[in-house]
N, C-alpha and C. Protein backbone atom coordinates (compact mmCIF):
# COMPACT_ATOMS: atom_id res chain seq x y z
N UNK A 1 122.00 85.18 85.65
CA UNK A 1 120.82 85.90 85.22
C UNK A 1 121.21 87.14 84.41
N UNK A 2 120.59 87.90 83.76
CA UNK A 2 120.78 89.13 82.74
C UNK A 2 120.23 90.11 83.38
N UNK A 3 120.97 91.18 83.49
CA UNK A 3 120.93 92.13 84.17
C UNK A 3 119.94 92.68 83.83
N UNK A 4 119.05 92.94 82.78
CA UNK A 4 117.83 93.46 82.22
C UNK A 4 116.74 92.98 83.83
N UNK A 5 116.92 91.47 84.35
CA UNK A 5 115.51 91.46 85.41
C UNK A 5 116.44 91.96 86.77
N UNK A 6 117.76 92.05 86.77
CA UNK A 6 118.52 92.97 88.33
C UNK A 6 117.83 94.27 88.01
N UNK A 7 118.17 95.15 87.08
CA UNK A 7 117.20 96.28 86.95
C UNK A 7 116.21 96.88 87.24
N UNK A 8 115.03 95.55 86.31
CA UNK A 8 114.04 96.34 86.23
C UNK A 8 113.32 95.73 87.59
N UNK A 9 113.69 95.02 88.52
CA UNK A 9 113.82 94.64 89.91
C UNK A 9 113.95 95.54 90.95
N UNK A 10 115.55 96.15 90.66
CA UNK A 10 115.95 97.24 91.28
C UNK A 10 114.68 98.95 91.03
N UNK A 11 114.64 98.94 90.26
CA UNK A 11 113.12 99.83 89.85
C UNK A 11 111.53 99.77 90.12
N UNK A 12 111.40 98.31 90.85
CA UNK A 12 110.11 97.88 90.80
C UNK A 12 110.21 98.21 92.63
N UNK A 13 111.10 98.25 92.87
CA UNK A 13 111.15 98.12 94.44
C UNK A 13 112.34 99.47 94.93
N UNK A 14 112.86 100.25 94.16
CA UNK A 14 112.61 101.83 94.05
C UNK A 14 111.23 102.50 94.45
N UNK A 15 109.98 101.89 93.62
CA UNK A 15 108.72 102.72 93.41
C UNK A 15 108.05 101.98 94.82
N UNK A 16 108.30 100.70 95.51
CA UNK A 16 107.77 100.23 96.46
C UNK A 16 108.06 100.96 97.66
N UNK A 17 109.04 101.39 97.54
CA UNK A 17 109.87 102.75 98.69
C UNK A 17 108.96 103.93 98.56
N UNK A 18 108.86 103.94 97.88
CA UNK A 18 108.11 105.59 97.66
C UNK A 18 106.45 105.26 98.48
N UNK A 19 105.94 104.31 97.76
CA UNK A 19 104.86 104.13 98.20
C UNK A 19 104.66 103.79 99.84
N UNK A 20 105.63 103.06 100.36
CA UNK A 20 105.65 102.71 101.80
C UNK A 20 106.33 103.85 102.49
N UNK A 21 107.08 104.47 101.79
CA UNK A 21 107.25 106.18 102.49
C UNK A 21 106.21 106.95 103.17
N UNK A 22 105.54 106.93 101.83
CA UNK A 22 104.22 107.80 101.85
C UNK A 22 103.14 107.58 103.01
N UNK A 23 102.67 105.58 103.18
CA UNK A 23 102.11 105.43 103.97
C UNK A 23 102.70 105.61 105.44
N UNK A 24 103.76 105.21 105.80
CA UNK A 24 105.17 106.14 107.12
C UNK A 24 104.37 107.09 107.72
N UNK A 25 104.69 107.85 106.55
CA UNK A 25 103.74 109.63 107.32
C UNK A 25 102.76 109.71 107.66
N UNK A 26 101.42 108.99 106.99
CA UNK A 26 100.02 109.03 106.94
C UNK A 26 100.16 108.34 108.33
N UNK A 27 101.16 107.14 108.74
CA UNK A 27 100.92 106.32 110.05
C UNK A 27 101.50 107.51 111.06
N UNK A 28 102.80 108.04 110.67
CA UNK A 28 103.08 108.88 112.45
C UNK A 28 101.88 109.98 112.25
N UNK A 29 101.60 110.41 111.41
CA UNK A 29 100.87 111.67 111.64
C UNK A 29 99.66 111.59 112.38
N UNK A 30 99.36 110.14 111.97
CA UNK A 30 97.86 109.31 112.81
C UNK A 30 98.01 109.60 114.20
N UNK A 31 99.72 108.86 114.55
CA UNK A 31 100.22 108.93 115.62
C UNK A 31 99.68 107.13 115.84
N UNK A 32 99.88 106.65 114.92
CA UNK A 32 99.52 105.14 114.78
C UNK A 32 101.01 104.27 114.41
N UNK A 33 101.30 104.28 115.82
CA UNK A 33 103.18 103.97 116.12
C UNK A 33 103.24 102.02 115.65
N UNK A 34 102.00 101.34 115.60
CA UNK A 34 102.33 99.87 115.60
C UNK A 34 102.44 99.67 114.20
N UNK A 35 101.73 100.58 113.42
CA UNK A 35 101.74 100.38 111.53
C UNK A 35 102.78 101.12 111.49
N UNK A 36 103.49 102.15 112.12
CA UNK A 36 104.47 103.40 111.26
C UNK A 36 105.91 102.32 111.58
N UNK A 37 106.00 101.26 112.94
CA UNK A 37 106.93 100.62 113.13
C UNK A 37 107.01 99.26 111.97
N UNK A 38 105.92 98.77 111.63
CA UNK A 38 106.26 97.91 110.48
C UNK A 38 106.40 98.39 109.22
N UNK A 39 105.69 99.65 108.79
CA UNK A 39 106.01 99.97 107.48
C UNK A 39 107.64 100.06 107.75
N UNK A 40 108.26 101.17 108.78
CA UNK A 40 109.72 101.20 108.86
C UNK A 40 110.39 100.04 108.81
N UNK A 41 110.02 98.59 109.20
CA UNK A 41 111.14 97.40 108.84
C UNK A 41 110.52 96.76 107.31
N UNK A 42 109.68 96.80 107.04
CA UNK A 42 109.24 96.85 105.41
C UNK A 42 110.18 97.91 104.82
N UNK A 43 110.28 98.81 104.88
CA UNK A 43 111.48 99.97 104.16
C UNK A 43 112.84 99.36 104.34
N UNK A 44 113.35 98.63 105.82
CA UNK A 44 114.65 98.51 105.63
C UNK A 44 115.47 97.22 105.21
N UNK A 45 113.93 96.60 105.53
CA UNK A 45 113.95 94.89 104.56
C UNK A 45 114.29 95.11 102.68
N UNK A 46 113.55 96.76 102.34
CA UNK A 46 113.96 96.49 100.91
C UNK A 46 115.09 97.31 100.65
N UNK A 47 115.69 98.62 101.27
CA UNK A 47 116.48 98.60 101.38
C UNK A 47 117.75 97.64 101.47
N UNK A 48 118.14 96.75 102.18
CA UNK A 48 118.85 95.69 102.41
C UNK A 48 118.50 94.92 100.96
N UNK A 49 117.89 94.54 100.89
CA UNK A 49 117.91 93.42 99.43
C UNK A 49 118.18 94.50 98.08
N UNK A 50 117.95 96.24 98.55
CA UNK A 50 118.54 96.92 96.94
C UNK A 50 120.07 96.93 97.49
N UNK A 51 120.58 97.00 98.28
CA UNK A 51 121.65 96.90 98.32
C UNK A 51 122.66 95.42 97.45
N UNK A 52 121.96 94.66 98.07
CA UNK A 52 122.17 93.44 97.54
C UNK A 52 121.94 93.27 95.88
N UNK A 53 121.22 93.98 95.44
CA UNK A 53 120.83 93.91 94.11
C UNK A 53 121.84 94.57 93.61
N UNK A 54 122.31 96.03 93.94
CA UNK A 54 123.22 96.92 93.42
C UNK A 54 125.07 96.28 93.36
N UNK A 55 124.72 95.53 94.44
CA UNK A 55 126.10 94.51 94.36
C UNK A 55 126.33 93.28 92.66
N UNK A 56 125.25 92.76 92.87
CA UNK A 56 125.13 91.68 91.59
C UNK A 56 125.08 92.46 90.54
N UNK A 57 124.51 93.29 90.01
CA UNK A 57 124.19 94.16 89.01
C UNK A 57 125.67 94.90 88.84
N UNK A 58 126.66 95.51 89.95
CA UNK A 58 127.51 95.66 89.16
C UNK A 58 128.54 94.52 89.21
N UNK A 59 128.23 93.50 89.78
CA UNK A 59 129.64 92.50 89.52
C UNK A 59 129.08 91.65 88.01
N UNK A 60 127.74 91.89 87.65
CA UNK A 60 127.37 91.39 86.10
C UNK A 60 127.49 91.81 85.27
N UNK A 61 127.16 93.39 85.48
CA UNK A 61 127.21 94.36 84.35
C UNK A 61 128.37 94.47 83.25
N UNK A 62 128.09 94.59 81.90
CA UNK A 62 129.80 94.71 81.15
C UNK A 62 129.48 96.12 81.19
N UNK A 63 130.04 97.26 82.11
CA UNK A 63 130.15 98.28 82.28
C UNK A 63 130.69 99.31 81.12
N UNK A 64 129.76 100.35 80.30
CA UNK A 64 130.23 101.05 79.92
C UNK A 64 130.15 102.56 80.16
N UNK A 65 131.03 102.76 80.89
CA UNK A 65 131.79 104.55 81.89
C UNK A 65 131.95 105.65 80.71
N UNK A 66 131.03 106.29 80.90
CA UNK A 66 130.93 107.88 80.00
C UNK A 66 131.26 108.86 81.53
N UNK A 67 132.35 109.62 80.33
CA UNK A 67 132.18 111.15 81.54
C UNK A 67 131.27 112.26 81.22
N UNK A 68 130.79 112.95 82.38
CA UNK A 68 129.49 113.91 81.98
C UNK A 68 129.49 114.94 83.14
N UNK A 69 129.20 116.18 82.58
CA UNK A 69 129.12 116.95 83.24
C UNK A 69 127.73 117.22 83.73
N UNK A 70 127.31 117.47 84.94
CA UNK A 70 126.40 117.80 85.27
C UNK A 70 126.08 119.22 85.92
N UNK A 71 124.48 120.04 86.16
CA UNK A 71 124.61 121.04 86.47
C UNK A 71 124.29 120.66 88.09
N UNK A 72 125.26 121.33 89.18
CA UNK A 72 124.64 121.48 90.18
C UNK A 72 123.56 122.32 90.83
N UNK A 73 124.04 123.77 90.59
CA UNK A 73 123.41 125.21 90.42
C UNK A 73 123.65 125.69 88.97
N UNK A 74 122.87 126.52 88.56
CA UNK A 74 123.36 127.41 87.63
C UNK A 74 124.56 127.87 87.25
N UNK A 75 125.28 127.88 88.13
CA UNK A 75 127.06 128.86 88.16
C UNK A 75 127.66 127.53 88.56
N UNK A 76 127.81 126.28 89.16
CA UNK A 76 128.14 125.40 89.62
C UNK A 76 127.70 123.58 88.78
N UNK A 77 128.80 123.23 87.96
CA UNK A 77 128.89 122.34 87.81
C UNK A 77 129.59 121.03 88.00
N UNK A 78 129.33 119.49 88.00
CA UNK A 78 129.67 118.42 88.99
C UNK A 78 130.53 117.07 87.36
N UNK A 79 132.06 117.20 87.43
CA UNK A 79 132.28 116.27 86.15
C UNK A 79 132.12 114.55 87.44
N UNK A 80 130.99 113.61 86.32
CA UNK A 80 130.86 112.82 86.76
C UNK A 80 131.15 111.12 85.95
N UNK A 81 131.70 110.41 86.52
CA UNK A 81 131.50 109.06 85.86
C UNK A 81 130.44 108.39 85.81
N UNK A 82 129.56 107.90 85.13
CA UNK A 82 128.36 106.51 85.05
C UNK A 82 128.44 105.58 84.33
N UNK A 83 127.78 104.52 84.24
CA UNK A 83 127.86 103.88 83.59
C UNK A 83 126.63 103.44 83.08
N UNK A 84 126.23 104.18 81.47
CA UNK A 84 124.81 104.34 80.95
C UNK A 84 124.24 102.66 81.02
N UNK A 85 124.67 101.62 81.40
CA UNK A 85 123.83 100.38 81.71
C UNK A 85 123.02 100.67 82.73
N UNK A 86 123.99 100.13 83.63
CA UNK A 86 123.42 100.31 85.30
C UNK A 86 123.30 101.28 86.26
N UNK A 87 123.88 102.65 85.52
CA UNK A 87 124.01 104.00 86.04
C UNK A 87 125.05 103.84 87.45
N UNK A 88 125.90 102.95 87.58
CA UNK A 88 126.26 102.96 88.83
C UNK A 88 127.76 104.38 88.16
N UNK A 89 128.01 105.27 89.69
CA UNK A 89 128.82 106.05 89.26
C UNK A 89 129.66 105.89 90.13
N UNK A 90 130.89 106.26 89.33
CA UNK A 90 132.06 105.83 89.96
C UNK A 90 132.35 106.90 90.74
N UNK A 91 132.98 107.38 92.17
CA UNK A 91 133.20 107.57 93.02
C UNK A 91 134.58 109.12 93.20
């Protein structure tokens, strides 16, 4: 497969995290423990498959590694590897 649908995959279910985050809180804050316990294995079900995605994506990717500096703080900066495809950074 072409890494263009690992991506925009990996991104579509990035934003599905956020959204099932969100509902998380709205459930403990309820204090509504039977929805806050399934949204939590819904989170770690997609978790687990981005993991899985982040694996294929870089064993597909033809990786190209720029170095870049980044700001941490103002007075404090971080030299980093990525790789402007898949953004995975090297370590």
């Amino acid at each position: 497969m072409e890494i263009n649908y690992f991506l925009s995959e990996k991104r579509r279910l990035k934003e599905v995290l956020i959204y099932l985050n969100e509902i998380k809180i709205i459930h403990y804050n309820n204090k509504n423990l039977i929805d806050f316990k399934s949204v939590n294995n819904e989170i770690n079900e997609i978790n687990e498959t981005l993991l899985s995605l982040n694996k294929c994506i870089f064993l597909i990717c033809e990786h190209n590694f720029v170095d870049d500096l980044i700001d941490i703080t103002p007075d404090v900066s971080k030299h980093i590897t990525y790789c402007t495809v898949c953004e995975y950074t090297r370590k």
